[in-house]
PDB file of N, CA and C in Angstrom:
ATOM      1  N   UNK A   1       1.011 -58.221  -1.930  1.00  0.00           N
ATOM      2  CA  UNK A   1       0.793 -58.777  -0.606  1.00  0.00           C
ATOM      3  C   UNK A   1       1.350 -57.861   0.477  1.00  0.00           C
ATOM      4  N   UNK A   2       2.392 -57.091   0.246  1.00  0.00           N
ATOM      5  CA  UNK A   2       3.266 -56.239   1.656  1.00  0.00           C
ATOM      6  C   UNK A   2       2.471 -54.979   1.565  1.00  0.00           C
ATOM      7  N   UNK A   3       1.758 -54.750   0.016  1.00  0.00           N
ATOM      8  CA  UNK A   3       1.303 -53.704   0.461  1.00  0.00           C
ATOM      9  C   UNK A   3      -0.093 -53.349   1.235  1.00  0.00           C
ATOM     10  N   UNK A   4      -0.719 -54.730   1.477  1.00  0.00           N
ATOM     11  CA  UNK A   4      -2.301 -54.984   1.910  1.00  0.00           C
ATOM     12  C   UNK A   4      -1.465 -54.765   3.624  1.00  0.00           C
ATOM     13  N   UNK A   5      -0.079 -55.380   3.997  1.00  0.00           N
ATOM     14  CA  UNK A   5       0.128 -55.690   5.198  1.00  0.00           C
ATOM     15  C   UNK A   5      -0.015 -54.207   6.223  1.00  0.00           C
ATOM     16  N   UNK A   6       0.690 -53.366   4.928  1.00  0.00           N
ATOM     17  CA  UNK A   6       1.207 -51.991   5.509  1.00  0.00           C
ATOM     18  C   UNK A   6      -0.418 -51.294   5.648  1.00  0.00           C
ATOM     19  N   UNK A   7      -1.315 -51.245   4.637  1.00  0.00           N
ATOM     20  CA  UNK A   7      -2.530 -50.819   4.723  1.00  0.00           C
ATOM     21  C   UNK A   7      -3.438 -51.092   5.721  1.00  0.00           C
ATOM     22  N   UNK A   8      -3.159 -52.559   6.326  1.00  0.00           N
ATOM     23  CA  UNK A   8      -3.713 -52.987   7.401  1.00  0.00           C
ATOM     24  C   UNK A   8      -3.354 -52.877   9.094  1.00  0.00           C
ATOM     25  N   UNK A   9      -1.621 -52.080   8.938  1.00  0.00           N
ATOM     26  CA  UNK A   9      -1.302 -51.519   9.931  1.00  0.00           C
ATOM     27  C   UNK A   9      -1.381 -50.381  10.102  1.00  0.00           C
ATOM     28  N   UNK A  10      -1.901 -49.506   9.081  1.00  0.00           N
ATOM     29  CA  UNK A  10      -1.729 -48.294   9.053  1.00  0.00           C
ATOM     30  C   UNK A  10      -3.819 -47.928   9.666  1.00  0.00           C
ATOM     31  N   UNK A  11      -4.112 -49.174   8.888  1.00  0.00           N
ATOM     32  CA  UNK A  11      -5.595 -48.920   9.794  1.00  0.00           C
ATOM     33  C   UNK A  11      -5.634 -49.186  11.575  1.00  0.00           C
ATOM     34  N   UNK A  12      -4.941 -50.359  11.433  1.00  0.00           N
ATOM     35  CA  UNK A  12      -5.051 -50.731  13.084  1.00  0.00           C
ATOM     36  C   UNK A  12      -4.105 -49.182  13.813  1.00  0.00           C
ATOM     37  N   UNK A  13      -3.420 -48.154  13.385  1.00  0.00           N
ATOM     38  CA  UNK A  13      -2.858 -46.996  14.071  1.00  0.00           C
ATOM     39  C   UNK A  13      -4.097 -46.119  13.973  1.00  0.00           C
ATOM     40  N   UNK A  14      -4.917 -46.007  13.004  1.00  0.00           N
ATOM     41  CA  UNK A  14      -5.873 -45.296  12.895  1.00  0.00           C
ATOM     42  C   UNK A  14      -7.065 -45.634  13.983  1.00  0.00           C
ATOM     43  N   UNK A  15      -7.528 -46.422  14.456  1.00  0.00           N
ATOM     44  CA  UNK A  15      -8.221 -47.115  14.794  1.00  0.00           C
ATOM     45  C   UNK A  15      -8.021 -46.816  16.187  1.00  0.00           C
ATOM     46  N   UNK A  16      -6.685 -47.269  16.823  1.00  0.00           N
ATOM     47  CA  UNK A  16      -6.225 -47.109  17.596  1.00  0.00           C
ATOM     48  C   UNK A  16      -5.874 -45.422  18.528  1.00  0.00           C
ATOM     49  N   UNK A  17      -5.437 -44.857  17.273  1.00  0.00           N
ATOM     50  CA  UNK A  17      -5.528 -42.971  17.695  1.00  0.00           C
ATOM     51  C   UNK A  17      -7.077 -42.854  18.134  1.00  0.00           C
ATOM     52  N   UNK A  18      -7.981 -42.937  17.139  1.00  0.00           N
ATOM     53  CA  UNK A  18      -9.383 -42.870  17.143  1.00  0.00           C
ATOM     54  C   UNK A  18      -9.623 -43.236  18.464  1.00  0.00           C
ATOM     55  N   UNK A  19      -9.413 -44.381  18.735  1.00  0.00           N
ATOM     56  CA  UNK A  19     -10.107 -44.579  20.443  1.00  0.00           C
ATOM     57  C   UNK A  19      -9.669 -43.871  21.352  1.00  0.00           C
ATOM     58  N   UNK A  20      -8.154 -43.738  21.363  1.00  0.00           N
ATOM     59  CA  UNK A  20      -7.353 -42.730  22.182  1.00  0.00           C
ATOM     60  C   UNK A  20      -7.711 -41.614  22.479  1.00  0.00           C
ATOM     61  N   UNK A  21      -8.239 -41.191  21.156  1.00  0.00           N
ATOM     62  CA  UNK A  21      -8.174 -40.009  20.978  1.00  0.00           C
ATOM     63  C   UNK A  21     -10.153 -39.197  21.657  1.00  0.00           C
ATOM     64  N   UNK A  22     -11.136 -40.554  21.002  1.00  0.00           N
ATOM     65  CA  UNK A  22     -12.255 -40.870  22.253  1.00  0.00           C
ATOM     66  C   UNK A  22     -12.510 -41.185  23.738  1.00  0.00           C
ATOM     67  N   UNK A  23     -11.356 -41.153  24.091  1.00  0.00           N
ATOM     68  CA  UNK A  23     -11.258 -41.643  25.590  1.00  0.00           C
ATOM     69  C   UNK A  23     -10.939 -40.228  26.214  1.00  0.00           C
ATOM     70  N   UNK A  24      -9.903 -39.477  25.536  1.00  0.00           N
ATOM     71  CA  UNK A  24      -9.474 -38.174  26.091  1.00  0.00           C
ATOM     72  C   UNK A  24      -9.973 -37.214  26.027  1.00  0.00           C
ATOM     73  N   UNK A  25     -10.992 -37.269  24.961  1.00  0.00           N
ATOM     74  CA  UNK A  25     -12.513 -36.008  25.119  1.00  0.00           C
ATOM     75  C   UNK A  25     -13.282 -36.315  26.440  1.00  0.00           C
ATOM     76  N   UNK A  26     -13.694 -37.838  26.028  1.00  0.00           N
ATOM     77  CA  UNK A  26     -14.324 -38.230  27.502  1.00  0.00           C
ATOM     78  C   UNK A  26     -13.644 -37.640  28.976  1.00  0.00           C
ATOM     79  N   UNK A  27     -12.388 -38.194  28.826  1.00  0.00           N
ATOM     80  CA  UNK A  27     -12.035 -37.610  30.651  1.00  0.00           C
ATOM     81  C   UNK A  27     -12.044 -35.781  30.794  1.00  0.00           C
ATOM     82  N   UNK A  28     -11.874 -35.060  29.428  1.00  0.00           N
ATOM     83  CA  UNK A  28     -11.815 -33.918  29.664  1.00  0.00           C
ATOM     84  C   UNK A  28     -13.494 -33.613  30.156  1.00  0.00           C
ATOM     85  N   UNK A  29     -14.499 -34.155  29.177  1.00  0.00           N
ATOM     86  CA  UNK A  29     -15.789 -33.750  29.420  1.00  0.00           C
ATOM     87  C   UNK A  29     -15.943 -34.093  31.088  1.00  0.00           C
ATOM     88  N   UNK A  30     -15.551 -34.860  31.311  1.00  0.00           N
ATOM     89  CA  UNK A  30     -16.105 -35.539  32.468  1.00  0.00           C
ATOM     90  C   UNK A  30     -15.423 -34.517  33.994  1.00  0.00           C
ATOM     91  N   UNK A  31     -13.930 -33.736  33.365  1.00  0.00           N
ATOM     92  CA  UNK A  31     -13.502 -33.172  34.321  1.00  0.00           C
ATOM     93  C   UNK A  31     -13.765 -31.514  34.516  1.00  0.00           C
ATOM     94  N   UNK A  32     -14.446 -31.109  32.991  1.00  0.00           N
ATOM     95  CA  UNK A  32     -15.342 -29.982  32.711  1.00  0.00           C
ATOM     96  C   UNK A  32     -16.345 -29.793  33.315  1.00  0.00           C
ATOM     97  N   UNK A  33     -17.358 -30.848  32.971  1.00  0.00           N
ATOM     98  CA  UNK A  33     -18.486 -30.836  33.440  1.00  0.00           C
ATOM     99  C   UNK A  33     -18.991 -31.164  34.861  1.00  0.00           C
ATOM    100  N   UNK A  34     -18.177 -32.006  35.143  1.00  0.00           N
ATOM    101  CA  UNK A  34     -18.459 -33.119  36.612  1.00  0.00           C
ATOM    102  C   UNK A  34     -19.666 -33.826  36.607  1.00  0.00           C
ATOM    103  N   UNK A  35     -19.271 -34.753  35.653  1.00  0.00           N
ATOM    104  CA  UNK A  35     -20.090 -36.024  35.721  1.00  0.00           C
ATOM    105  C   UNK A  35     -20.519 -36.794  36.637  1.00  0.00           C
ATOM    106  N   UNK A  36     -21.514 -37.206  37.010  1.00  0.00           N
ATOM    107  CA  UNK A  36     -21.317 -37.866  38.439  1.00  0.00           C
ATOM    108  C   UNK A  36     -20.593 -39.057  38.542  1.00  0.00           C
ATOM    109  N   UNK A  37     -19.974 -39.088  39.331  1.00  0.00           N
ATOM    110  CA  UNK A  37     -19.302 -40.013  40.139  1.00  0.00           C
ATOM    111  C   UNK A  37     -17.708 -40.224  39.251  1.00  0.00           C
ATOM    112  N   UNK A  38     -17.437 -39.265  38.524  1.00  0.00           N
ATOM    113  CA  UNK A  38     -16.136 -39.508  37.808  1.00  0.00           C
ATOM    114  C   UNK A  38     -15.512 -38.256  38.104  1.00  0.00           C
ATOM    115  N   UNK A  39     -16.130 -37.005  38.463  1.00  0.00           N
ATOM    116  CA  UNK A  39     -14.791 -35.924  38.834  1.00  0.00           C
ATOM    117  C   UNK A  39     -15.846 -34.758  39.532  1.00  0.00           C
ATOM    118  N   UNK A  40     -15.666 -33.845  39.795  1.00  0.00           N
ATOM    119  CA  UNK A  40     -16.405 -32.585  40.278  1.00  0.00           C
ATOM    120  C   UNK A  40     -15.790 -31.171  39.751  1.00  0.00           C
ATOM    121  N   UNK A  41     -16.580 -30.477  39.358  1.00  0.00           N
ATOM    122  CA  UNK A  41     -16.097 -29.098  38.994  1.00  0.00           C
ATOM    123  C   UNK A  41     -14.823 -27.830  40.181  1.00  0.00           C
ATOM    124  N   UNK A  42     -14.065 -27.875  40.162  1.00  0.00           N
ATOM    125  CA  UNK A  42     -12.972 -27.138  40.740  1.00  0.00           C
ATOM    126  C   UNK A  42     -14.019 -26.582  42.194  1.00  0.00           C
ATOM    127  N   UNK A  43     -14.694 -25.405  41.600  1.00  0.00           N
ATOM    128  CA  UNK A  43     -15.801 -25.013  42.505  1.00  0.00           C
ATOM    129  C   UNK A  43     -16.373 -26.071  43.694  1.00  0.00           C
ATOM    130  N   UNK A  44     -17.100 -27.176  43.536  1.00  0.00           N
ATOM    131  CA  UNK A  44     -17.074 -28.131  44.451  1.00  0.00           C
ATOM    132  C   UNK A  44     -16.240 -28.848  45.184  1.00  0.00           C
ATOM    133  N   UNK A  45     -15.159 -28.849  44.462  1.00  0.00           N
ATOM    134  CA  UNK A  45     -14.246 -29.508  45.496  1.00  0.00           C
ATOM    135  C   UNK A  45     -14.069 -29.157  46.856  1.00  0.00           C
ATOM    136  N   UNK A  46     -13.890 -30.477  48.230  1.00  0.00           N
ATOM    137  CA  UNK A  46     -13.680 -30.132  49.315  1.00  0.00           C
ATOM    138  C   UNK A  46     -12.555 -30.229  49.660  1.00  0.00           C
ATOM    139  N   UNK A  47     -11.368 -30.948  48.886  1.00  0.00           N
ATOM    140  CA  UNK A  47     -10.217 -31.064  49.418  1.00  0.00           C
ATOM    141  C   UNK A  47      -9.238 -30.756  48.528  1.00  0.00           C
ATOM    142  N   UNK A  48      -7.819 -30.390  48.805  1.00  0.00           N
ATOM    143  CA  UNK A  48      -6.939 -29.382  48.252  1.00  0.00           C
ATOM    144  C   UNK A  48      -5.700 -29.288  49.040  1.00  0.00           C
ATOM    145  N   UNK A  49      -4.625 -29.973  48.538  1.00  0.00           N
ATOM    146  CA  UNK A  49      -3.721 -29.704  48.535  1.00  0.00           C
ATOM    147  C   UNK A  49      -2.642 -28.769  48.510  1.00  0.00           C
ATOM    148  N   UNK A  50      -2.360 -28.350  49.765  1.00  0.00           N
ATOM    149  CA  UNK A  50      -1.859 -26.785  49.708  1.00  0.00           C
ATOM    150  C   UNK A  50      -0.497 -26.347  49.697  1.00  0.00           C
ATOM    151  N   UNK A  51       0.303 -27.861  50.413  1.00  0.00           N
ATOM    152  CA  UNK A  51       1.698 -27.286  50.365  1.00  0.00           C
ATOM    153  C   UNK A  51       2.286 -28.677  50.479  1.00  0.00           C
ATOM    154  N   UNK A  52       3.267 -28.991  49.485  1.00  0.00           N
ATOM    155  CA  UNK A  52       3.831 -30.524  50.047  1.00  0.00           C
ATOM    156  C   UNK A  52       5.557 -30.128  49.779  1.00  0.00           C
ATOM    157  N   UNK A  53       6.177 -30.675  50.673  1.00  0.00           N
ATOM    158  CA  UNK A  53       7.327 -30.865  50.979  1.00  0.00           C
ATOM    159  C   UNK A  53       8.303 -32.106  50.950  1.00  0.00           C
ATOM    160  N   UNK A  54       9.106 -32.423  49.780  1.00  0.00           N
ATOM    161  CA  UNK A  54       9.802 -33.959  49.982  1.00  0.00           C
ATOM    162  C   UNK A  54      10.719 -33.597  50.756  1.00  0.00           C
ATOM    163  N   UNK A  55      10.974 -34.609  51.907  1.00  0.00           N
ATOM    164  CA  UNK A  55      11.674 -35.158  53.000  1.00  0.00           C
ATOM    165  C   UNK A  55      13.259 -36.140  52.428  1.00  0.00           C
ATOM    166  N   UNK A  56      12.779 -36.926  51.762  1.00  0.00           N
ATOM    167  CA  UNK A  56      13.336 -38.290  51.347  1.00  0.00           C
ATOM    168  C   UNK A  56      13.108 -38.123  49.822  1.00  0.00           C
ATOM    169  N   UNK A  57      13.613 -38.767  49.172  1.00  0.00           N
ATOM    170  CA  UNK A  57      13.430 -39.973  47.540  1.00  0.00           C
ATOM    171  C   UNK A  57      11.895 -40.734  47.926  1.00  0.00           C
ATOM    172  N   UNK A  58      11.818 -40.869  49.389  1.00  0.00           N
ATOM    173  CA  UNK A  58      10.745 -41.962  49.715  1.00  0.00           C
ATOM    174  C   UNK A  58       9.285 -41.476  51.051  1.00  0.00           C
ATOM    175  N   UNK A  59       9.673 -40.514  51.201  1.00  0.00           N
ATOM    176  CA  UNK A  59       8.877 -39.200  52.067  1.00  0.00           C
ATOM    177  C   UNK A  59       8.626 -37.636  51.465  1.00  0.00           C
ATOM    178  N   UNK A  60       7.103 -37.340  52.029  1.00  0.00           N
ATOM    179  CA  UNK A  60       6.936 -36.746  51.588  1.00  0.00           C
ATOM    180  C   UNK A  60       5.811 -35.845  52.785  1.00  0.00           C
ATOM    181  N   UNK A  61       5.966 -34.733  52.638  1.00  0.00           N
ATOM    182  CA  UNK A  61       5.025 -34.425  53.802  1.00  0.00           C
ATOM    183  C   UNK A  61       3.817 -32.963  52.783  1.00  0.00           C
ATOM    184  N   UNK A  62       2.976 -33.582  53.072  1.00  0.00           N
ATOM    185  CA  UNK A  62       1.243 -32.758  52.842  1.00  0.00           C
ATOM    186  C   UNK A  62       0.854 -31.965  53.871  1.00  0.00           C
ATOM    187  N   UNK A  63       0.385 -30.757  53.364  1.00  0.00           N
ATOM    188  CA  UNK A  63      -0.541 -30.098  54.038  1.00  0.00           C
ATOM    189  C   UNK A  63      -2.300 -30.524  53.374  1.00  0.00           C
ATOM    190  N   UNK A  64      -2.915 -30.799  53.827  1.00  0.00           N
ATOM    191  CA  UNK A  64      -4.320 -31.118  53.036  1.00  0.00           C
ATOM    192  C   UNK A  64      -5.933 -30.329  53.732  1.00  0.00           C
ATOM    193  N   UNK A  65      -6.238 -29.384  52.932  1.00  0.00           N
ATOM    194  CA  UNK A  65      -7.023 -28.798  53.650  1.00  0.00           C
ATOM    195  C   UNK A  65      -8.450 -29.472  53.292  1.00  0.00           C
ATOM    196  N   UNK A  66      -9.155 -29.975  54.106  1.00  0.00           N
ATOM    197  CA  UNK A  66     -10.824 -30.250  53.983  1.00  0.00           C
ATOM    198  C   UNK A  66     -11.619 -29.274  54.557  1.00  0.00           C
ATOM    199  N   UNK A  67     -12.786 -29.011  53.599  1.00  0.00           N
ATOM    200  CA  UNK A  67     -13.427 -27.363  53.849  1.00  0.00           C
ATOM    201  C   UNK A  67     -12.587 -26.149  54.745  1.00  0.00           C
ATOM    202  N   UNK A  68     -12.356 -26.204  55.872  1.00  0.00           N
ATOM    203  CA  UNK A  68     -11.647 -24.976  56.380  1.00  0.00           C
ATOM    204  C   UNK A  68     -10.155 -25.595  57.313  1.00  0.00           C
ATOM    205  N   UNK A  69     -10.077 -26.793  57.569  1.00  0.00           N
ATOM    206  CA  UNK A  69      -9.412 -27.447  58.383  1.00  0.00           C
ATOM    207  C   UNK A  69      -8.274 -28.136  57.573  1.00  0.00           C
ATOM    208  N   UNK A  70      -6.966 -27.264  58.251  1.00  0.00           N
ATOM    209  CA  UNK A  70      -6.019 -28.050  57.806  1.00  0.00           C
ATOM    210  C   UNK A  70      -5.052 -29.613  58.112  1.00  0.00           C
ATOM    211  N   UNK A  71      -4.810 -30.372  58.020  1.00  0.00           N
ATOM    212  CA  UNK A  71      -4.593 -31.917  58.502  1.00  0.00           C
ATOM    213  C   UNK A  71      -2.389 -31.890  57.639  1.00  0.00           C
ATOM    214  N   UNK A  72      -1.485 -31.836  58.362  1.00  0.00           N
ATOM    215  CA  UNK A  72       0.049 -32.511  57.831  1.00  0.00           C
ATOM    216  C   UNK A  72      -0.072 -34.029  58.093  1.00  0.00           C
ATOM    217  N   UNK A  73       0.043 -34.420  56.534  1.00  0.00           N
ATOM    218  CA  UNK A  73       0.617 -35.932  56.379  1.00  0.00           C
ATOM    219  C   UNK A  73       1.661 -36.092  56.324  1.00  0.00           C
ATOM    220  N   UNK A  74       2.278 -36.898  56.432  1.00  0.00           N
ATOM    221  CA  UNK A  74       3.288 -38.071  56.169  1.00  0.00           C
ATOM    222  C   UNK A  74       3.197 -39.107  54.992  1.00  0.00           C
ATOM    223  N   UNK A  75       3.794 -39.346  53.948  1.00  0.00           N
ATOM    224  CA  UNK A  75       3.387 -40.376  53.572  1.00  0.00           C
ATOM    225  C   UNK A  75       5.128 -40.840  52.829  1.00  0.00           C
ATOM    226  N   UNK A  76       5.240 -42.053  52.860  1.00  0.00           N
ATOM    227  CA  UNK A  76       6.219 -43.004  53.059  1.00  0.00           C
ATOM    228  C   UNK A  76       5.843 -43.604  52.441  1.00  0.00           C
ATOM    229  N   UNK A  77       7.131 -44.662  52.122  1.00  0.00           N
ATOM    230  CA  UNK A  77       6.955 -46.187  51.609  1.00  0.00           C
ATOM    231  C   UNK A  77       5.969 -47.254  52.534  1.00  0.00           C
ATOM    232  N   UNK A  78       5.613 -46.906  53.753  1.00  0.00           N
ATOM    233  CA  UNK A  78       4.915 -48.086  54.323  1.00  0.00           C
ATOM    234  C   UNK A  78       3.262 -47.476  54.570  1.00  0.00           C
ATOM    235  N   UNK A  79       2.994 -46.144  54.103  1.00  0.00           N
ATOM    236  CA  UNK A  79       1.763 -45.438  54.016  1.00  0.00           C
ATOM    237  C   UNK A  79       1.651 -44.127  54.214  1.00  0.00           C
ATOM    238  N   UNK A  80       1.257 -43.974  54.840  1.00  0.00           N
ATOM    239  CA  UNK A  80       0.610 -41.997  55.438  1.00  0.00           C
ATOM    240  C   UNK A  80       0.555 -42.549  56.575  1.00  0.00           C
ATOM    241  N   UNK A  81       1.133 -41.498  57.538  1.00  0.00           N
ATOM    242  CA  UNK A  81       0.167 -40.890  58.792  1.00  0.00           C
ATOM    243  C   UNK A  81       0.600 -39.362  58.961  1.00  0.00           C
ATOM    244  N   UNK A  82      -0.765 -39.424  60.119  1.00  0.00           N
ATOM    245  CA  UNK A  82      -1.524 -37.839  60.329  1.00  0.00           C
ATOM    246  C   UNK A  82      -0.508 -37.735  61.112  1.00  0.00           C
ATOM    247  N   UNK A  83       0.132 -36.655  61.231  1.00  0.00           N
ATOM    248  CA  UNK A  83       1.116 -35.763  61.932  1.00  0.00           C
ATOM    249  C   UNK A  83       0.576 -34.916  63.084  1.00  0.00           C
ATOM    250  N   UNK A  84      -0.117 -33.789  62.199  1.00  0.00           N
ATOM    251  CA  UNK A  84      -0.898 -33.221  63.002  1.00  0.00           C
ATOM    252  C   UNK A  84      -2.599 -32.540  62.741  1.00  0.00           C
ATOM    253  N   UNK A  85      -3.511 -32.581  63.205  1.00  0.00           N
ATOM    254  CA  UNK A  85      -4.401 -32.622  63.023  1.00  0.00           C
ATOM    255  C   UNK A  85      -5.546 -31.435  63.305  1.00  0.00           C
ATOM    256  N   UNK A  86      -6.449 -30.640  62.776  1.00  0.00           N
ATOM    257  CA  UNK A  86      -7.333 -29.531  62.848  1.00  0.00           C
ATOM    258  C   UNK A  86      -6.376 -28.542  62.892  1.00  0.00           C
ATOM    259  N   UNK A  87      -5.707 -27.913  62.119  1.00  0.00           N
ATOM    260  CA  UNK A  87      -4.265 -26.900  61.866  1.00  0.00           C
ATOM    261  C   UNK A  87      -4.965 -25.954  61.624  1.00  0.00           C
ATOM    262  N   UNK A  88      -5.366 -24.665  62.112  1.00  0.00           N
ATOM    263  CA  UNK A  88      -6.003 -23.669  61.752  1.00  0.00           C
ATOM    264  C   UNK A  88      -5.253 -23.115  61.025  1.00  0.00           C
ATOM    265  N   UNK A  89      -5.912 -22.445  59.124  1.00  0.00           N
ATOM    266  CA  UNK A  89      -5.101 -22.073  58.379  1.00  0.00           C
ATOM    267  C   UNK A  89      -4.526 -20.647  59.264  1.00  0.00           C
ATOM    268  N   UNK A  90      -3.602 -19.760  58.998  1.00  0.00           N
ATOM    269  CA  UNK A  90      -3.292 -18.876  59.201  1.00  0.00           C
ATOM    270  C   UNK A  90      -3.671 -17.343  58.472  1.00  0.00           C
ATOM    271  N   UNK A  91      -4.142 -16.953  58.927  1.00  0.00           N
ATOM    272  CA  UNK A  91      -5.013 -15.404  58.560  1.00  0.00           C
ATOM    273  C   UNK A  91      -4.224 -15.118  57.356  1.00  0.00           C
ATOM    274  N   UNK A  92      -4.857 -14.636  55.702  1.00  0.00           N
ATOM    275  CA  UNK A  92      -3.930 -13.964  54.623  1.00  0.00           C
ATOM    276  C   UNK A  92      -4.151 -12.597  55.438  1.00  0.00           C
ATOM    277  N   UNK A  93      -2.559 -12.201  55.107  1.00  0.00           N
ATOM    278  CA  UNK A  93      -2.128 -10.729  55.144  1.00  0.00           C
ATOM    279  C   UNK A  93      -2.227  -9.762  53.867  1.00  0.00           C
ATOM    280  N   UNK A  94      -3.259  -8.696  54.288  1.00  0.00           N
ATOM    281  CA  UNK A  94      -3.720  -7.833  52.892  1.00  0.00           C
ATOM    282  C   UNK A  94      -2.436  -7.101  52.646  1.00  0.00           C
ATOM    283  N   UNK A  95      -1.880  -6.823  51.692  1.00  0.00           N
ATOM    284  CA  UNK A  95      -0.609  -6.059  51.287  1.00  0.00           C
ATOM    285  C   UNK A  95      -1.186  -4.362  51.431  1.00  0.00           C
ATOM    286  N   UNK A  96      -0.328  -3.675  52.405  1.00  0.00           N
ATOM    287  CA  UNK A  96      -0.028  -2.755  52.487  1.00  0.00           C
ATOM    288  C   UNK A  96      -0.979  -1.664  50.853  1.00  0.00           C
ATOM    289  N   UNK A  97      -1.241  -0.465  50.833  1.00  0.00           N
ATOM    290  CA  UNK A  97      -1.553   0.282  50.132  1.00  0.00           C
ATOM    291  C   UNK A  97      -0.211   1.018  49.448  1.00  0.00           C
TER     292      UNK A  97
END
């Protein structure tokens, strides 16, 4: 009898990895490929996170760039706000020869 119990937990772990383990191909495919409406390929992306800074345990401040325009958040325990807004990135400097 204890040994049907152990056989029958040892399936429900199996069973259990198995789905786990089906779910996490899925989100990779989905973040590979860009499935619609579940992720987009790196390349498409419009928004991007460029520089964040903690303030607090409970603040935190974002730079967030959308296509060419940069936007500083705020975000806190009571939400986000926009700080400052259309931040022109700043020119990269080519390194010297």
């Amino acid at each position: 009898m204890m040994g049907m119990d152990v056989l029958d937990i040892a399936r429900y772990l199996g069973a259990l990895l198995l789905v786990l383990g089906l779910i996490g191909a899925a989100g990779l495919a989905a973040r590979r490929f860009g499935l619609p409406g579940l992720a987009k390929p790196a390349a498409q992306r419009r928004l991007k996170i460029v520089e964040t800074l903690m303030l607090s345990p409970r603040q935190k401040l974002a730079i967030i760039r959308r296509d060419d325009v940069e936007h500083l958040v705020m975000f806190g325990a009571d939400g986000a706000a926009v700080i400052e807004r259309a931040i022109t990135p700043p020119q990269q400097q080519e390194p010297a020869p």
